[in-house]
C-alpha atoms as a PDB file:
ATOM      1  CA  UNK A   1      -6.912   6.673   5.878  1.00  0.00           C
ATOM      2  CA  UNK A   2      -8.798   9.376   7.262  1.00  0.00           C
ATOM      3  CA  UNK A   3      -9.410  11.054   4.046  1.00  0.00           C
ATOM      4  CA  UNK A   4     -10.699   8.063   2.309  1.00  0.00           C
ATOM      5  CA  UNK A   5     -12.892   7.367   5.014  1.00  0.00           C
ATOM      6  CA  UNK A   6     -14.285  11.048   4.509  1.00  0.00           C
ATOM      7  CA  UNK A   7     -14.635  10.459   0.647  1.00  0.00           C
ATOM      8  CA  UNK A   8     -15.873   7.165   0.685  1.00  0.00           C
ATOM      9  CA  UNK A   9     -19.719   6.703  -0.310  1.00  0.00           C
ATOM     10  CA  UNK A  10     -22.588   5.533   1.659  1.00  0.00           C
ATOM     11  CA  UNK A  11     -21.408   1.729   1.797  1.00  0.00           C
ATOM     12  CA  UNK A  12     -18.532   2.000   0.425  1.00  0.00           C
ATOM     13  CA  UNK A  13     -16.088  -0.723   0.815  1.00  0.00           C
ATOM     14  CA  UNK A  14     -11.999  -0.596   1.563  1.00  0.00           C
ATOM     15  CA  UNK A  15      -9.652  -3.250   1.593  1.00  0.00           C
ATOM     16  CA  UNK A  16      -6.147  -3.089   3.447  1.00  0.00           C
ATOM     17  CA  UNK A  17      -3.178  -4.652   3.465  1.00  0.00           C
ATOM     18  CA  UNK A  18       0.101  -3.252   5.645  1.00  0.00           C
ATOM     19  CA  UNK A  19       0.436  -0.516   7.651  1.00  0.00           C
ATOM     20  CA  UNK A  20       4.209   0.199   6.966  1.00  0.00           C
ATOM     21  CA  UNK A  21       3.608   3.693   8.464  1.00  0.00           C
ATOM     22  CA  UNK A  22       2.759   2.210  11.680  1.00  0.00           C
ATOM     23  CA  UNK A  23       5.495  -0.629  12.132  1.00  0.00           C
ATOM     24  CA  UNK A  24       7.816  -0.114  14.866  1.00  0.00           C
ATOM     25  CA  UNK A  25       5.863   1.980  16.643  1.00  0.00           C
ATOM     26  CA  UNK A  26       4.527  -0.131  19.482  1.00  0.00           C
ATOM     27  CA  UNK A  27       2.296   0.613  21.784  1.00  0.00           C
ATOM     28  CA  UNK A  28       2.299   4.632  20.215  1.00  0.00           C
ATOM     29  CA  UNK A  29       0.425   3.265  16.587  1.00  0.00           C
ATOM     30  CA  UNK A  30      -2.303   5.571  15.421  1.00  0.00           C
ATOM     31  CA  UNK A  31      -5.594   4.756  13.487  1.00  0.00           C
ATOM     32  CA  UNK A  32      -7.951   7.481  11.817  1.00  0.00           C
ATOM     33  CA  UNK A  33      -9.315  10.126  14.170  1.00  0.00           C
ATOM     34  CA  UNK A  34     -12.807   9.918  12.274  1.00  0.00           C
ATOM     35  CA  UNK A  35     -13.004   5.863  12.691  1.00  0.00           C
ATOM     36  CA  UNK A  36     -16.954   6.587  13.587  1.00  0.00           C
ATOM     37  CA  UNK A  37     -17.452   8.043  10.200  1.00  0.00           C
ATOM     38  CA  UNK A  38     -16.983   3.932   9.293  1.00  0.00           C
ATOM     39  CA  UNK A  39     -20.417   3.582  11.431  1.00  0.00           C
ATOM     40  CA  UNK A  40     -22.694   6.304  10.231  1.00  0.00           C
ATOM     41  CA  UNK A  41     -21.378   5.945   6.652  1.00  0.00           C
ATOM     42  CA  UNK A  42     -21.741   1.504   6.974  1.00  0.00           C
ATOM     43  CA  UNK A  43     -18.820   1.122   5.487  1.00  0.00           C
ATOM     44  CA  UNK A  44     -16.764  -2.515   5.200  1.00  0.00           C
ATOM     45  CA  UNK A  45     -13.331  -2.495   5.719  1.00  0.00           C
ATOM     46  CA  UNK A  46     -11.859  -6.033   5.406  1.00  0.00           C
ATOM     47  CA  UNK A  47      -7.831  -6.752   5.405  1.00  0.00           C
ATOM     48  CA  UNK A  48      -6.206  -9.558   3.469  1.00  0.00           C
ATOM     49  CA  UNK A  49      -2.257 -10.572   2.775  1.00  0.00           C
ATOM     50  CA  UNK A  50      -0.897 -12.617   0.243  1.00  0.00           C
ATOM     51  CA  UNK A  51      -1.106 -16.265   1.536  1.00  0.00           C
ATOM     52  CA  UNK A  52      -4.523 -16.053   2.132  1.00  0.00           C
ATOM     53  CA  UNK A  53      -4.715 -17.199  -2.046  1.00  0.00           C
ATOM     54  CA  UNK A  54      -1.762 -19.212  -2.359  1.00  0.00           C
ATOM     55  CA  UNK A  55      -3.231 -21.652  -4.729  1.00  0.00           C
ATOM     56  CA  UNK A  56      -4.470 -19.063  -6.880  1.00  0.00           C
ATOM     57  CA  UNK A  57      -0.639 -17.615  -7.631  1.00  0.00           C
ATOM     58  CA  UNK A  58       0.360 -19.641 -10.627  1.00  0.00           C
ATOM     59  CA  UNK A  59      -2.694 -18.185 -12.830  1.00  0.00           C
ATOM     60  CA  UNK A  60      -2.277 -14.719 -11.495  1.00  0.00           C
ATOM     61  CA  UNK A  61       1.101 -14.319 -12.503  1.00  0.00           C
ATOM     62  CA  UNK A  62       1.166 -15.632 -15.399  1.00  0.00           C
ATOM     63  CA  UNK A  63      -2.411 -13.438 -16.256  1.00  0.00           C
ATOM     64  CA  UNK A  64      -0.714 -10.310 -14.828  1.00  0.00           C
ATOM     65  CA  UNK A  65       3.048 -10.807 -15.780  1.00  0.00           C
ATOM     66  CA  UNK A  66       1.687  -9.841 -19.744  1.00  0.00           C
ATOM     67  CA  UNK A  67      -0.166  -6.589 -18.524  1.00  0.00           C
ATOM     68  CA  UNK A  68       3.135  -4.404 -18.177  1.00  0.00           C
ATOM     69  CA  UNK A  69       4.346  -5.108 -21.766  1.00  0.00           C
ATOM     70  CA  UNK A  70       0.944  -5.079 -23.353  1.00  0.00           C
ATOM     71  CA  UNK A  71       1.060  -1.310 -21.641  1.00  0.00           C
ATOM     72  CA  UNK A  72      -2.300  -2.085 -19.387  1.00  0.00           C
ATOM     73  CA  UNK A  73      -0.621  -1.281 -16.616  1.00  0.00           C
ATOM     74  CA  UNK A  74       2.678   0.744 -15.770  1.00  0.00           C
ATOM     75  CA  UNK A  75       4.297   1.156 -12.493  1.00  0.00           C
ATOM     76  CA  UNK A  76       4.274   3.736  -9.953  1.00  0.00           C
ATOM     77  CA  UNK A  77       7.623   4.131  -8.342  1.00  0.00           C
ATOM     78  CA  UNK A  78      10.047   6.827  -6.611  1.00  0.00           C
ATOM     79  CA  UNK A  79      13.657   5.764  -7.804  1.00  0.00           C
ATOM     80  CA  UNK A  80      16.841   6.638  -5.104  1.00  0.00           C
ATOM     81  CA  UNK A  81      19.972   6.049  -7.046  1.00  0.00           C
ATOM     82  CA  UNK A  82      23.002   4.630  -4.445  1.00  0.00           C
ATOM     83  CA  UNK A  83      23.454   2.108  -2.236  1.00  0.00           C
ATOM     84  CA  UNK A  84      24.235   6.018   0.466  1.00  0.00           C
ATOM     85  CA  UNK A  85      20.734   6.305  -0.233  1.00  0.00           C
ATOM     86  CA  UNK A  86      19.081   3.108   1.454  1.00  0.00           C
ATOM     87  CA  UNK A  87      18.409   4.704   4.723  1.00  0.00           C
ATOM     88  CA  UNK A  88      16.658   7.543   3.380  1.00  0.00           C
ATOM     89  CA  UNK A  89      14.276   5.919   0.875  1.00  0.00           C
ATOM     90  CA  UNK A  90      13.236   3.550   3.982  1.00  0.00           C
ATOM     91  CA  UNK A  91      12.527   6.599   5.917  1.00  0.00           C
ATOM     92  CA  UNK A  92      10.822   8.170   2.868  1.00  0.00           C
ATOM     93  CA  UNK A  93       8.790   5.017   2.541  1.00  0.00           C
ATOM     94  CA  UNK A  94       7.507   4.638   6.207  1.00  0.00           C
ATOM     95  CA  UNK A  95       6.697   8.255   6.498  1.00  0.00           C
ATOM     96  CA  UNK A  96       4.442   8.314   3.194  1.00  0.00           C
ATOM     97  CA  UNK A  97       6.926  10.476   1.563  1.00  0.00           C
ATOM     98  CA  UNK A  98       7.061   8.057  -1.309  1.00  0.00           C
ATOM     99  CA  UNK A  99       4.857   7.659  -4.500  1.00  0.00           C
ATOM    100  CA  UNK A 100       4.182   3.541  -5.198  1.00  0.00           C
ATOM    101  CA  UNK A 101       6.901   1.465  -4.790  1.00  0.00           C
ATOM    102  CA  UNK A 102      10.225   2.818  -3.150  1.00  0.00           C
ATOM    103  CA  UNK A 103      13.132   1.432  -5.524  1.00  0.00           C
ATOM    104  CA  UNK A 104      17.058   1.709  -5.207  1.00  0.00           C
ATOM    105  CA  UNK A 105      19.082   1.466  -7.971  1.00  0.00           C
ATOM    106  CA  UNK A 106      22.558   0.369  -6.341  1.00  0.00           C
ATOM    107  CA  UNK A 107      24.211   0.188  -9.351  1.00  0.00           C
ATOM    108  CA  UNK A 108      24.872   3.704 -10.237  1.00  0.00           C
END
């Protein structure tokens, strides 16, 4: 966060949604050093989750379900292979250690 907030143009705009790095952590969670830079650079950040557009879910998935196979988009993933390895891809995942999604295959 603090590096976007540092890169980010005059204005600029950032949407969020989680904070898996900061779950569990109680009353000891942590937001960007350099929140001011939000101030003198007017930037907008605004958070959403899912259910906010329930009734817009049937026509996005079946709009974005054909962009994998049409190859618009392709996925960005770090694969663990093992059901031994469920502990450490969770760790991997809430410590940022992790590239996109954070998949185990438990069926090797």
């Amino acid at each position: 966060m603090e590096a976007a907030l540092e890169t980010l143009r005059h204005g600029g705009r950032i949407v969020i949604c989680g904070a898996a790095s900061q779950y569990g952590k109680g009353s000891d969670r942590q937001g960007p050093a350099n929140y001011q830079r939000m101030i003198f650079g007017q930037l907008t950040m605004r958070g959403f989750d899912v259910s906010a557009n329930e009734d817009l879910r049937p026509d996005f998935e079946a709009t974005v379900s054909r962009w994998p196979r049409a190859g618009k988009v392709r996925s960005l993933h770090t694969l663990h292979t093992g059901f031994d390895q469920i502990p450490g891809a969770f760790a991997s995942l809430l410590s940022g250690g992790s590239k996109g999604r954070v998949i185990v295959d438990c069926d090797n």
